[in-house]
PDB file of N, CA and C in Angstrom:
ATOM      1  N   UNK A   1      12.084 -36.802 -69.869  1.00  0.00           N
ATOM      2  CA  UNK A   1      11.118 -36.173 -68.980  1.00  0.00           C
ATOM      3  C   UNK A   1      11.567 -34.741 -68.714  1.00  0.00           C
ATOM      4  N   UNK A   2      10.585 -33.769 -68.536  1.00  0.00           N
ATOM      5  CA  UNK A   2      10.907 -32.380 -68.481  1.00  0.00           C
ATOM      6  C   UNK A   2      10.500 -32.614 -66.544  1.00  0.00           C
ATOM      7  N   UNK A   3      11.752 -31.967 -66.685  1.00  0.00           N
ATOM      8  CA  UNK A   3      11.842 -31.669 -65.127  1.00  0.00           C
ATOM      9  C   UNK A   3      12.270 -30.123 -64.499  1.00  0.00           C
ATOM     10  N   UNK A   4      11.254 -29.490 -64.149  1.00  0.00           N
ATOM     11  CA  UNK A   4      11.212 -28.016 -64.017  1.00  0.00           C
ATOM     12  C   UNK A   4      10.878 -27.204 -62.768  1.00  0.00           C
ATOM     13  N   UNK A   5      11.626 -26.370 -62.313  1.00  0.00           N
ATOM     14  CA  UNK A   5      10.963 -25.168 -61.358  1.00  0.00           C
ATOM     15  C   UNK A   5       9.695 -24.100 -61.594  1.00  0.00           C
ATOM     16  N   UNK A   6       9.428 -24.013 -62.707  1.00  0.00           N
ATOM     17  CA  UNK A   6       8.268 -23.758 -63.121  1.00  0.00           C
ATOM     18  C   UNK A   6       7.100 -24.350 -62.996  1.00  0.00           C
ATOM     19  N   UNK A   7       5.843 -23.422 -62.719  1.00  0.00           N
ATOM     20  CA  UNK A   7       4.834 -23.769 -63.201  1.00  0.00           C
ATOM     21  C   UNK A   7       3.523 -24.072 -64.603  1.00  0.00           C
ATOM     22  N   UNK A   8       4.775 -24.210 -65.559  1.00  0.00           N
ATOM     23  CA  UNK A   8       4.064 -24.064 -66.669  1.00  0.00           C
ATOM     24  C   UNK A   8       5.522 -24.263 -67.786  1.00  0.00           C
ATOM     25  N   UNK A   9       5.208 -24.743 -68.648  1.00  0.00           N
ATOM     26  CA  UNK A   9       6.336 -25.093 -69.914  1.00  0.00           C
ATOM     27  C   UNK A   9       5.622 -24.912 -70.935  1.00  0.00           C
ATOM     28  N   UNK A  10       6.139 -23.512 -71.131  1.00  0.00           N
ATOM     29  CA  UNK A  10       6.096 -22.793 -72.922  1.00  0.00           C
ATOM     30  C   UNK A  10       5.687 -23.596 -73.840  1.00  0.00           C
ATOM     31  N   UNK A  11       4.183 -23.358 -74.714  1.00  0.00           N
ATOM     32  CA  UNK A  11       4.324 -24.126 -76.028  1.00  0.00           C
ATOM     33  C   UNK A  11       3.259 -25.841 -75.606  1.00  0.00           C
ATOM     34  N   UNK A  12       3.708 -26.448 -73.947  1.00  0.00           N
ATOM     35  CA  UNK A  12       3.098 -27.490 -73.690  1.00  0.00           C
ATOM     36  C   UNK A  12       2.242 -27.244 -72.471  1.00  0.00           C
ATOM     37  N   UNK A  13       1.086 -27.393 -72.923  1.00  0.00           N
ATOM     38  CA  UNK A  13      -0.724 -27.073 -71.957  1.00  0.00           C
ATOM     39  C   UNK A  13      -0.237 -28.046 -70.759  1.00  0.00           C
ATOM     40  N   UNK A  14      -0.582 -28.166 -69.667  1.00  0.00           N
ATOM     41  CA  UNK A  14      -1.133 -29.222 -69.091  1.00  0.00           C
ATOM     42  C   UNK A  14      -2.094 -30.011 -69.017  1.00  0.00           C
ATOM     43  N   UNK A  15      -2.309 -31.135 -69.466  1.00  0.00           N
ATOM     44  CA  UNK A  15      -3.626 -32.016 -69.829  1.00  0.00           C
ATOM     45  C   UNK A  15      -4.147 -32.530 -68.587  1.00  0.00           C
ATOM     46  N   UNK A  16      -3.202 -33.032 -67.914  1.00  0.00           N
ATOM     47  CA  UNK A  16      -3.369 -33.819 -66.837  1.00  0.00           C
ATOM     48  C   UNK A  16      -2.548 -33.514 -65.587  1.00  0.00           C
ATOM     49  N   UNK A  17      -2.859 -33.690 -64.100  1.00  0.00           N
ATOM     50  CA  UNK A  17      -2.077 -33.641 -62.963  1.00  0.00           C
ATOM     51  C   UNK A  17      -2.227 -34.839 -62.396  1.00  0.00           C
ATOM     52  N   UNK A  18      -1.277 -35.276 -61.701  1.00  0.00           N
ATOM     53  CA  UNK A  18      -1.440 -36.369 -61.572  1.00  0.00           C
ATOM     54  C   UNK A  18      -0.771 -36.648 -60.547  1.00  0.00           C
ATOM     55  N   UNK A  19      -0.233 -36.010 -59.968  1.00  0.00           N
ATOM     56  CA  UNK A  19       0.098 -35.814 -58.144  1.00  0.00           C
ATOM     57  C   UNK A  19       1.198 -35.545 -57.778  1.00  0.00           C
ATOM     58  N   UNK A  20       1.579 -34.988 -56.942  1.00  0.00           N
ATOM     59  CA  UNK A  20       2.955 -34.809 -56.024  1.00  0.00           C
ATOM     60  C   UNK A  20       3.431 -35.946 -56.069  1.00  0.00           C
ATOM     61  N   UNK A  21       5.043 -35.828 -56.625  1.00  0.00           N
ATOM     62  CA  UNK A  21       6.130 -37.142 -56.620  1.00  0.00           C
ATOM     63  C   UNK A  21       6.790 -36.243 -55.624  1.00  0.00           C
ATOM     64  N   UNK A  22       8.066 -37.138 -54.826  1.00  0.00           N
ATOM     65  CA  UNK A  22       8.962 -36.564 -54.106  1.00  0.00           C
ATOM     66  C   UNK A  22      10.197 -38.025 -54.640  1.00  0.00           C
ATOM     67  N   UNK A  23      11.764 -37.207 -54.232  1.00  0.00           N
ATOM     68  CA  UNK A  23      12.552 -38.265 -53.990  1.00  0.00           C
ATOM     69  C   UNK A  23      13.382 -37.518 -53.363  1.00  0.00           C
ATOM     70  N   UNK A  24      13.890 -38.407 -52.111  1.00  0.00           N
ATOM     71  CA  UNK A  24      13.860 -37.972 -50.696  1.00  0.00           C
ATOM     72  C   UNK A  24      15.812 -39.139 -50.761  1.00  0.00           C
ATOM     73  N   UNK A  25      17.009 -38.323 -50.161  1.00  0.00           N
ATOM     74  CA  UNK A  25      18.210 -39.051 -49.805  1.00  0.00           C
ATOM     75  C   UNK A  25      18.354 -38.724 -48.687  1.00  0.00           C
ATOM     76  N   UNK A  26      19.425 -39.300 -47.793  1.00  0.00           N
ATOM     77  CA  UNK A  26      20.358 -39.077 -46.326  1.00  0.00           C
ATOM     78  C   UNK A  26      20.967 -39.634 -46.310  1.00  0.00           C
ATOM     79  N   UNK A  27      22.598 -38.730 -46.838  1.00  0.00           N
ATOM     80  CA  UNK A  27      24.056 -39.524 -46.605  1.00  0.00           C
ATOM     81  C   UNK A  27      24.365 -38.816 -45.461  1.00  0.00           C
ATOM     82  N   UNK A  28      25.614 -39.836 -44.845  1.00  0.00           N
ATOM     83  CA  UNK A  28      26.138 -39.516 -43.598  1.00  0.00           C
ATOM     84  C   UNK A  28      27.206 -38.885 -43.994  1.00  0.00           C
ATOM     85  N   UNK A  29      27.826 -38.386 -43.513  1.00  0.00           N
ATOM     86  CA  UNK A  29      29.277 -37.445 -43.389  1.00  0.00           C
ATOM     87  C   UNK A  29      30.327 -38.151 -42.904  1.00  0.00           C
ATOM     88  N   UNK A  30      31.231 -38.562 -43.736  1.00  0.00           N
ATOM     89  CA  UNK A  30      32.288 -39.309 -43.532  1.00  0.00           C
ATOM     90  C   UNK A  30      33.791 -38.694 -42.434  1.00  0.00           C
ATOM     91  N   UNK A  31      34.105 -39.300 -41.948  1.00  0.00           N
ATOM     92  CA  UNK A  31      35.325 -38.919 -40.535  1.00  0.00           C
ATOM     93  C   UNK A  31      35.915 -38.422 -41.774  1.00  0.00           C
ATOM     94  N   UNK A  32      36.518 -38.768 -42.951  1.00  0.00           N
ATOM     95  CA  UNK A  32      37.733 -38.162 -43.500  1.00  0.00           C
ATOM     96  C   UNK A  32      37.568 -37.566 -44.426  1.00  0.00           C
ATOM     97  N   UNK A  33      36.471 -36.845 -44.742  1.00  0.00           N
ATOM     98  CA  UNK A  33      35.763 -36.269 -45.695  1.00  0.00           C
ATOM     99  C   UNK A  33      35.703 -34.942 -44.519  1.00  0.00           C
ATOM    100  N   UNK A  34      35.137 -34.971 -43.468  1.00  0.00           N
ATOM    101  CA  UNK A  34      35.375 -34.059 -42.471  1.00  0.00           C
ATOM    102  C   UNK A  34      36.111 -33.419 -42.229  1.00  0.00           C
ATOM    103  N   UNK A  35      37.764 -34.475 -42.016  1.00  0.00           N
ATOM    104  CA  UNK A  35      38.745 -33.893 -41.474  1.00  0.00           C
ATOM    105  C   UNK A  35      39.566 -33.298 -43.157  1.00  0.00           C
ATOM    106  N   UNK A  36      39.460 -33.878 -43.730  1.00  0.00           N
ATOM    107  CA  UNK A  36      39.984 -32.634 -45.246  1.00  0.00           C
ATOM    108  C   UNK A  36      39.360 -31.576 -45.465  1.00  0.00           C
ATOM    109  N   UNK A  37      37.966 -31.730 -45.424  1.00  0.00           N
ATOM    110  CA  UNK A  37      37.001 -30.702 -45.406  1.00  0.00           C
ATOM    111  C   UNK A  37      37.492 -29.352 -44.353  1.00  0.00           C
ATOM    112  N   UNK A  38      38.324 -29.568 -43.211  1.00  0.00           N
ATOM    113  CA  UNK A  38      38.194 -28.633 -42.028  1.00  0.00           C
ATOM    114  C   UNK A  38      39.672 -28.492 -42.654  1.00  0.00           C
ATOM    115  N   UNK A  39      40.869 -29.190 -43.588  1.00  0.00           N
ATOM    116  CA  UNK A  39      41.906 -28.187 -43.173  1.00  0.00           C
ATOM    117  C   UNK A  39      41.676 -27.666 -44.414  1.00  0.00           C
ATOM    118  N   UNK A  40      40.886 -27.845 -45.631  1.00  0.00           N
ATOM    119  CA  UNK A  40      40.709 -26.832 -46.879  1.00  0.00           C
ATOM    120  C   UNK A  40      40.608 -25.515 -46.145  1.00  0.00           C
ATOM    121  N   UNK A  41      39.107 -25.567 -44.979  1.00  0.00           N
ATOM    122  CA  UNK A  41      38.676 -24.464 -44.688  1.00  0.00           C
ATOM    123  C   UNK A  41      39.758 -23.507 -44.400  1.00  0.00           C
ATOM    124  N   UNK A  42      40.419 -24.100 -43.436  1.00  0.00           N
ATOM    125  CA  UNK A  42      41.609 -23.383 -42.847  1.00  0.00           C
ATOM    126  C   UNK A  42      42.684 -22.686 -43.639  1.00  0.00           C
ATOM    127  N   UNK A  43      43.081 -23.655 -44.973  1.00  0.00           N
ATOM    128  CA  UNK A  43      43.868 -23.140 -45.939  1.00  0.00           C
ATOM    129  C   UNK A  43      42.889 -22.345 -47.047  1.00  0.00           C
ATOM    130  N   UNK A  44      42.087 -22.273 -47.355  1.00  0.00           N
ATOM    131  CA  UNK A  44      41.485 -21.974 -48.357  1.00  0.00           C
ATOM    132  C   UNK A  44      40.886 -23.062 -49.359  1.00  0.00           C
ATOM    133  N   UNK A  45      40.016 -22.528 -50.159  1.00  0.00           N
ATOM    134  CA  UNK A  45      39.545 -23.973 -50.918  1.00  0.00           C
ATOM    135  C   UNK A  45      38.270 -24.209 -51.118  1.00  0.00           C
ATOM    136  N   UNK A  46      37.620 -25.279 -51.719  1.00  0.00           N
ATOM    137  CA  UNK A  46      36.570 -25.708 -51.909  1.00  0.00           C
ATOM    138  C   UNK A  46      36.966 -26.937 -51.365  1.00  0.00           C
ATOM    139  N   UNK A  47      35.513 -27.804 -50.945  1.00  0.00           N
ATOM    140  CA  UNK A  47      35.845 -28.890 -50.050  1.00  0.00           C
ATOM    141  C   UNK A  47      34.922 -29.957 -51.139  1.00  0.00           C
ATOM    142  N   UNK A  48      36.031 -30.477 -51.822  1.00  0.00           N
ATOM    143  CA  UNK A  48      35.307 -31.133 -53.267  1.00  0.00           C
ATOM    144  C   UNK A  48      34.712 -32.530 -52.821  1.00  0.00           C
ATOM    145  N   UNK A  49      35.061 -32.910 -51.601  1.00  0.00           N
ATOM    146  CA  UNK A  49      34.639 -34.446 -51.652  1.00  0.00           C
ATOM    147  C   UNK A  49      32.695 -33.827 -50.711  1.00  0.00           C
ATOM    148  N   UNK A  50      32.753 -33.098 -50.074  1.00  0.00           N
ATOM    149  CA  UNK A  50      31.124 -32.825 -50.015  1.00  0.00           C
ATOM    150  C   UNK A  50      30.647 -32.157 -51.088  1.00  0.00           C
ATOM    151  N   UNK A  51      30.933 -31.537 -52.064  1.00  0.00           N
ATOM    152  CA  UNK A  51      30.457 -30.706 -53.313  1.00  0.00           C
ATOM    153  C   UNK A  51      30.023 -31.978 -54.016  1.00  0.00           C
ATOM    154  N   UNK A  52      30.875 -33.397 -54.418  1.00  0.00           N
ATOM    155  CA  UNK A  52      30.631 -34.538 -54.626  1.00  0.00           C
ATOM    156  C   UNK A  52      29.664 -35.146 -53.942  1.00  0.00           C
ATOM    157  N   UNK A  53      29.404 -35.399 -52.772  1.00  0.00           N
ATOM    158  CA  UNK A  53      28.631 -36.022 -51.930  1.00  0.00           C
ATOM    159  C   UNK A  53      27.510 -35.130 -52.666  1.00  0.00           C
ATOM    160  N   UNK A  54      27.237 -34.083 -52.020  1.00  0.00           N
ATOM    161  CA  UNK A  54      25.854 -32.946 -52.660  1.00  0.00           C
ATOM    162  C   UNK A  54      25.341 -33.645 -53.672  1.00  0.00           C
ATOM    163  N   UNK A  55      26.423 -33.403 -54.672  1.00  0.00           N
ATOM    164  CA  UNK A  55      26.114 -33.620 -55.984  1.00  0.00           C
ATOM    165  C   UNK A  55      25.372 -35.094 -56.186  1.00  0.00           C
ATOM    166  N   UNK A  56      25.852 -36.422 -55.679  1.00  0.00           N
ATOM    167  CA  UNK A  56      25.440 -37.288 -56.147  1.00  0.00           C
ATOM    168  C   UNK A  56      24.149 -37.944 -55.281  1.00  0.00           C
ATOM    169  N   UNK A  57      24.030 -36.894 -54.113  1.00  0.00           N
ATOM    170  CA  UNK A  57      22.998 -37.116 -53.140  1.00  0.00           C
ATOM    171  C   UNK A  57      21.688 -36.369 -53.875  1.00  0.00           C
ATOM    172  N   UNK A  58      21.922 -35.423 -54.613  1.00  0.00           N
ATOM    173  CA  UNK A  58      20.781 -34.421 -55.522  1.00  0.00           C
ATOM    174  C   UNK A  58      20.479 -35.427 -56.510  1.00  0.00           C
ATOM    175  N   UNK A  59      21.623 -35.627 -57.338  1.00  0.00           N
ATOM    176  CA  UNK A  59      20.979 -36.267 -58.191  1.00  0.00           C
ATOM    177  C   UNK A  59      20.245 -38.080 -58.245  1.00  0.00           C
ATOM    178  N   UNK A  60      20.850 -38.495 -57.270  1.00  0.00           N
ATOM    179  CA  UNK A  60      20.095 -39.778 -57.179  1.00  0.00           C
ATOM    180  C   UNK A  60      18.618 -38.865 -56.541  1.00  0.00           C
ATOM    181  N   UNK A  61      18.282 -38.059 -55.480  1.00  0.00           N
ATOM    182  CA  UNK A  61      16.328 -37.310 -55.393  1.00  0.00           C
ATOM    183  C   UNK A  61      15.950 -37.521 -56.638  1.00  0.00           C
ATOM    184  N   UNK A  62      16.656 -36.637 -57.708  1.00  0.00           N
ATOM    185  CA  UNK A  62      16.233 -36.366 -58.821  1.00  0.00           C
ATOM    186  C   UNK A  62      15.556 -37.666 -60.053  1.00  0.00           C
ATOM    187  N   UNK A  63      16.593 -38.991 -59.693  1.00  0.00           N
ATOM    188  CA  UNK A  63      16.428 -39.798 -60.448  1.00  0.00           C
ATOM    189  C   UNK A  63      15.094 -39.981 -59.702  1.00  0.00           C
ATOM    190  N   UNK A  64      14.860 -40.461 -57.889  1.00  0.00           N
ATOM    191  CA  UNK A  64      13.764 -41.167 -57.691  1.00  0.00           C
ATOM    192  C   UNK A  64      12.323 -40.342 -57.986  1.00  0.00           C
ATOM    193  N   UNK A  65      12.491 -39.100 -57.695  1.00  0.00           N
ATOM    194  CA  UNK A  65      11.616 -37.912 -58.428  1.00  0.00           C
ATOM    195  C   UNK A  65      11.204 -38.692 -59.710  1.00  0.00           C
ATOM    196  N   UNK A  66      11.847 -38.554 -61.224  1.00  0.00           N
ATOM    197  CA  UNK A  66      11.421 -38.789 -62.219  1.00  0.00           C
ATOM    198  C   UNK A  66      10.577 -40.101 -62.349  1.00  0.00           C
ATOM    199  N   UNK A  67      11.387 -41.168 -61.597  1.00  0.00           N
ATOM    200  CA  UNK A  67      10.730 -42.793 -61.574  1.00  0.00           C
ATOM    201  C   UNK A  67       9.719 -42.981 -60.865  1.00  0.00           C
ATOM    202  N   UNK A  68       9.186 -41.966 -60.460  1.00  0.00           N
ATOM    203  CA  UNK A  68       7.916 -42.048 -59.401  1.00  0.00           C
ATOM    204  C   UNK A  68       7.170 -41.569 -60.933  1.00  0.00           C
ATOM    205  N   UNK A  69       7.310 -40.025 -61.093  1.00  0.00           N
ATOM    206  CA  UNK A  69       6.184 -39.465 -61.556  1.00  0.00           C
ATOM    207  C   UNK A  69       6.118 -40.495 -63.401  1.00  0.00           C
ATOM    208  N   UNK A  70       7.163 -41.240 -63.362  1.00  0.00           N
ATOM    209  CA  UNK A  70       7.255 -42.257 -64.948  1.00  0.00           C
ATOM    210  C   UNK A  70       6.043 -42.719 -64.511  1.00  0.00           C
ATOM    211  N   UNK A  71       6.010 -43.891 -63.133  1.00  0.00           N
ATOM    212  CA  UNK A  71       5.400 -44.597 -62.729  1.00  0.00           C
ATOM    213  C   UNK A  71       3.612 -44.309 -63.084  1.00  0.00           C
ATOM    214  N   UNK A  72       3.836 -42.560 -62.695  1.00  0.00           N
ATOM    215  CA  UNK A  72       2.174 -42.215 -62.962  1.00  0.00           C
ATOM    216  C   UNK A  72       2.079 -42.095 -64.101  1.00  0.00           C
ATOM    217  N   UNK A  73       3.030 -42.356 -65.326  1.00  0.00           N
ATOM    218  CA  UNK A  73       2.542 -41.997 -66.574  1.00  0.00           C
ATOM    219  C   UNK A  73       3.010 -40.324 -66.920  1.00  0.00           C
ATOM    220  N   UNK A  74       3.414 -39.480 -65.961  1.00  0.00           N
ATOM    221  CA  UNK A  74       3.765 -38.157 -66.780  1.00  0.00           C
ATOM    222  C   UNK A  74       4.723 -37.979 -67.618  1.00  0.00           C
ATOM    223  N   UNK A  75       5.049 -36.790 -68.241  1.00  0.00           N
ATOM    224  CA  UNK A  75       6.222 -36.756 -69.215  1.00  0.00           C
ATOM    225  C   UNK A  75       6.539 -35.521 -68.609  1.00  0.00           C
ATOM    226  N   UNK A  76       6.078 -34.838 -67.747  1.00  0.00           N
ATOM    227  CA  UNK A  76       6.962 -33.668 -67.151  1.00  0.00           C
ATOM    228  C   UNK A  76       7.080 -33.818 -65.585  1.00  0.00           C
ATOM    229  N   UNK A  77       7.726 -32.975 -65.067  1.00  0.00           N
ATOM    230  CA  UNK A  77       7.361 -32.829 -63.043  1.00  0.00           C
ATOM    231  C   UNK A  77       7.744 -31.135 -63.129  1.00  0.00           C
ATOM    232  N   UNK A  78       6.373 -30.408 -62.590  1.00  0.00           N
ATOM    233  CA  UNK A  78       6.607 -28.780 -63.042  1.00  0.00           C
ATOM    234  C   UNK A  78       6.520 -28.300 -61.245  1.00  0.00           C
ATOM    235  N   UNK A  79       6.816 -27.479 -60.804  1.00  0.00           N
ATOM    236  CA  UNK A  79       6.749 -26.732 -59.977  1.00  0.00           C
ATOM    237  C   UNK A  79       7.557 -27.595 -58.851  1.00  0.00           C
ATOM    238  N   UNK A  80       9.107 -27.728 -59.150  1.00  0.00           N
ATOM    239  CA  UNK A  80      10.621 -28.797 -58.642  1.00  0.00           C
ATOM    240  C   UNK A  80      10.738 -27.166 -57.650  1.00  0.00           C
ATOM    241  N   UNK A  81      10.495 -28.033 -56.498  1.00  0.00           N
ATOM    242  CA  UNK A  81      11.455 -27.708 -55.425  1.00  0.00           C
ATOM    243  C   UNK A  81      12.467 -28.409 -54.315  1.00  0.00           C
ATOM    244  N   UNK A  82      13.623 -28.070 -54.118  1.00  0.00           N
ATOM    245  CA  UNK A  82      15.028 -29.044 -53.554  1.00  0.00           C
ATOM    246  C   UNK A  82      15.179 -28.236 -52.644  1.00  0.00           C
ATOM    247  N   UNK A  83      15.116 -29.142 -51.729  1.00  0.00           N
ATOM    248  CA  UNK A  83      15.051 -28.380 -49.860  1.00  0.00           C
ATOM    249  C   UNK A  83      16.615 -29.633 -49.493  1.00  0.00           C
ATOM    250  N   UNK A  84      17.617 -28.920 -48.713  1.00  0.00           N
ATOM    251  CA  UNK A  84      18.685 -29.657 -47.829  1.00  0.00           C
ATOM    252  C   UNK A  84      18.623 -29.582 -46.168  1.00  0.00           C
ATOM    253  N   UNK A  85      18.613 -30.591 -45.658  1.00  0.00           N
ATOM    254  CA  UNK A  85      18.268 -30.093 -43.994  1.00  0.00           C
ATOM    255  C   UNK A  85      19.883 -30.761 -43.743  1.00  0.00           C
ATOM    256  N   UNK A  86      20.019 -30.946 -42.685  1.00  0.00           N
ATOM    257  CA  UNK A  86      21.596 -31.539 -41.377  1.00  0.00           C
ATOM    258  C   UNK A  86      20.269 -31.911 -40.765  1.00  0.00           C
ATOM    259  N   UNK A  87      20.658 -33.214 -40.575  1.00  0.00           N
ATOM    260  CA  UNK A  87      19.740 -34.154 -39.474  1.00  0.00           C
ATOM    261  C   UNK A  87      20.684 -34.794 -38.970  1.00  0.00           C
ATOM    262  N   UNK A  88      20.611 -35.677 -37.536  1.00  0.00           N
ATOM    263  CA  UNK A  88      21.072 -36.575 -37.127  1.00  0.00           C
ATOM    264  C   UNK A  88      21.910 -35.583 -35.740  1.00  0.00           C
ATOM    265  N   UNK A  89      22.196 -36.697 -35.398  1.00  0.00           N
ATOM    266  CA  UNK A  89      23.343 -36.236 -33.490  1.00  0.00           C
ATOM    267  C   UNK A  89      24.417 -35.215 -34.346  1.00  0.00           C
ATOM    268  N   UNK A  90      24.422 -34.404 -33.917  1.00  0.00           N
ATOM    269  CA  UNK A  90      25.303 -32.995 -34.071  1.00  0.00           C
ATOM    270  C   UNK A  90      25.378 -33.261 -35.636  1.00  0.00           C
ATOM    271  N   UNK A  91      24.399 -33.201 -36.225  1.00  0.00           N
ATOM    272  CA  UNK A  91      24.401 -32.580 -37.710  1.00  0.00           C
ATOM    273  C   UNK A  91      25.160 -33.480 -38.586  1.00  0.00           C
ATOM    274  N   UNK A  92      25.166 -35.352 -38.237  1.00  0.00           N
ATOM    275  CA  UNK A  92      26.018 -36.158 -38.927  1.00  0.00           C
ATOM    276  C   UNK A  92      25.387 -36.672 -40.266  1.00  0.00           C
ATOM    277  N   UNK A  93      23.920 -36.013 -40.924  1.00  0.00           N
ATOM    278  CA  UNK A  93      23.313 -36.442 -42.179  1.00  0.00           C
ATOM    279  C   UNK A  93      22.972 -35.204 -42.845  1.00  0.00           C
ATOM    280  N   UNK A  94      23.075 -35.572 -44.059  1.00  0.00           N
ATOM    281  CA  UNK A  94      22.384 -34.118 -45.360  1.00  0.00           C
ATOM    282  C   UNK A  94      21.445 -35.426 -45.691  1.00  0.00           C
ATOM    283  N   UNK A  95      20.356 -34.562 -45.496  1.00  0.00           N
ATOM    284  CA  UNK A  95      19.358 -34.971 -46.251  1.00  0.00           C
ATOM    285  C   UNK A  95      18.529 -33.886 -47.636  1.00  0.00           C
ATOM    286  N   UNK A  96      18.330 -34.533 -48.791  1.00  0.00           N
ATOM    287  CA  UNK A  96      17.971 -34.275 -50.404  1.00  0.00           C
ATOM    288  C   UNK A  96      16.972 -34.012 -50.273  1.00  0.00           C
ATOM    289  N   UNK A  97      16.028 -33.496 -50.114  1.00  0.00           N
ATOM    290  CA  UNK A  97      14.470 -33.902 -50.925  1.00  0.00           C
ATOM    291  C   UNK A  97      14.406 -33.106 -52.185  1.00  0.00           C
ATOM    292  N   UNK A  98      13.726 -33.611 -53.109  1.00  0.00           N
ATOM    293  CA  UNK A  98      12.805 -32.819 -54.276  1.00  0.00           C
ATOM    294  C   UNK A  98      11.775 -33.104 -54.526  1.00  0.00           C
ATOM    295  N   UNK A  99      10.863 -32.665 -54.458  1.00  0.00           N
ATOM    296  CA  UNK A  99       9.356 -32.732 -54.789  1.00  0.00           C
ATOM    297  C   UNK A  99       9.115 -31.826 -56.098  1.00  0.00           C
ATOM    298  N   UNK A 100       7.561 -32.159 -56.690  1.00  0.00           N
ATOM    299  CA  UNK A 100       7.340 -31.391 -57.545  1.00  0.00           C
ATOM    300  C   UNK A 100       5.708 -32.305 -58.160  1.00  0.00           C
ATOM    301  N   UNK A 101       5.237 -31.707 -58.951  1.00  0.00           N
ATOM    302  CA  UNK A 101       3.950 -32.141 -59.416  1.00  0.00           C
ATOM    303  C   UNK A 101       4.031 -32.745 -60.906  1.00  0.00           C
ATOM    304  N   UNK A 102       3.759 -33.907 -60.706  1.00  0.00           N
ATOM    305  CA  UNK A 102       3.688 -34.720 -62.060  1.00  0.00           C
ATOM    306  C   UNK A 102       2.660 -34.583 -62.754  1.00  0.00           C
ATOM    307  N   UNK A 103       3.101 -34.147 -64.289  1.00  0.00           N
ATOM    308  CA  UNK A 103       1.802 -33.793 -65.376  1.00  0.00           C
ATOM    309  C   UNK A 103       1.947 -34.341 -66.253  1.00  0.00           C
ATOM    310  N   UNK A 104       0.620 -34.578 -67.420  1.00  0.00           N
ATOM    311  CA  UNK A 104       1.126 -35.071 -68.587  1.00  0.00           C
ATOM    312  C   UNK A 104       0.811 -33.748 -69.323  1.00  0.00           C
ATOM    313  N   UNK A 105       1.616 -33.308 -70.053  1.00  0.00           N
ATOM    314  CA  UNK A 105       1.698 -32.451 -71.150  1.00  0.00           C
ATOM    315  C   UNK A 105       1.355 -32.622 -72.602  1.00  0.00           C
ATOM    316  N   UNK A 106       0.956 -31.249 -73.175  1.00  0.00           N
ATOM    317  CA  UNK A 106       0.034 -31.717 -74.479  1.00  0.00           C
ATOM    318  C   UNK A 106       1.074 -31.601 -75.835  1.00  0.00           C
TER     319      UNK A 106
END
């Protein structure tokens, strides 16, 4: 499946639209993921166990994104946008979304 920030993919028309998919995560923020996270800051560093979290919180959106717009039958999702909010009592969730418009391409 072509999965894109674009509105349009070179070479393939759009035949069909076929609706807004989204896939939507919210992991919590772990006590010790926190407290390593705060003495990297202090020493310097990247704070790899949320770069991880990110990472596998994006890409599971991404998977439910594609399995939605499968569901409608498309072979692309064009115009992908990935929004991150902090939700929860003093900012204890990242929440994923990606949305985008499922097409079938020619």
């Amino acid at each position: 499946m072509i999965v894109t920030t674009t509105t349009a993919v070179e070479g393939h028309p759009v035949q069909q639209y076929l609706g807004v998919v989204t896939g939507e995560v919210i992991v919590g923020a772990n006590i010790f993921k926190d407290l390593f996270a705060g003495i990297r800051d202090i020493v310097g560093g990247r704070a790899g166990s949320y770069e991880s979290t990110l990472r596998d919180a994006r890409g599971t959106a991404f998977e439910e994104l594609e399995a939605e717009a499968a569901r409608l039958g498309a072979n692309a999702v064009i115009g992908v946008d990935i929004d991150y909010e902090v939700i929860g009592k003093e900012g204890s969730m990242l929440m994923v979304t990606v949305s985008g418009t499922a097409v079938r391409l020619g």
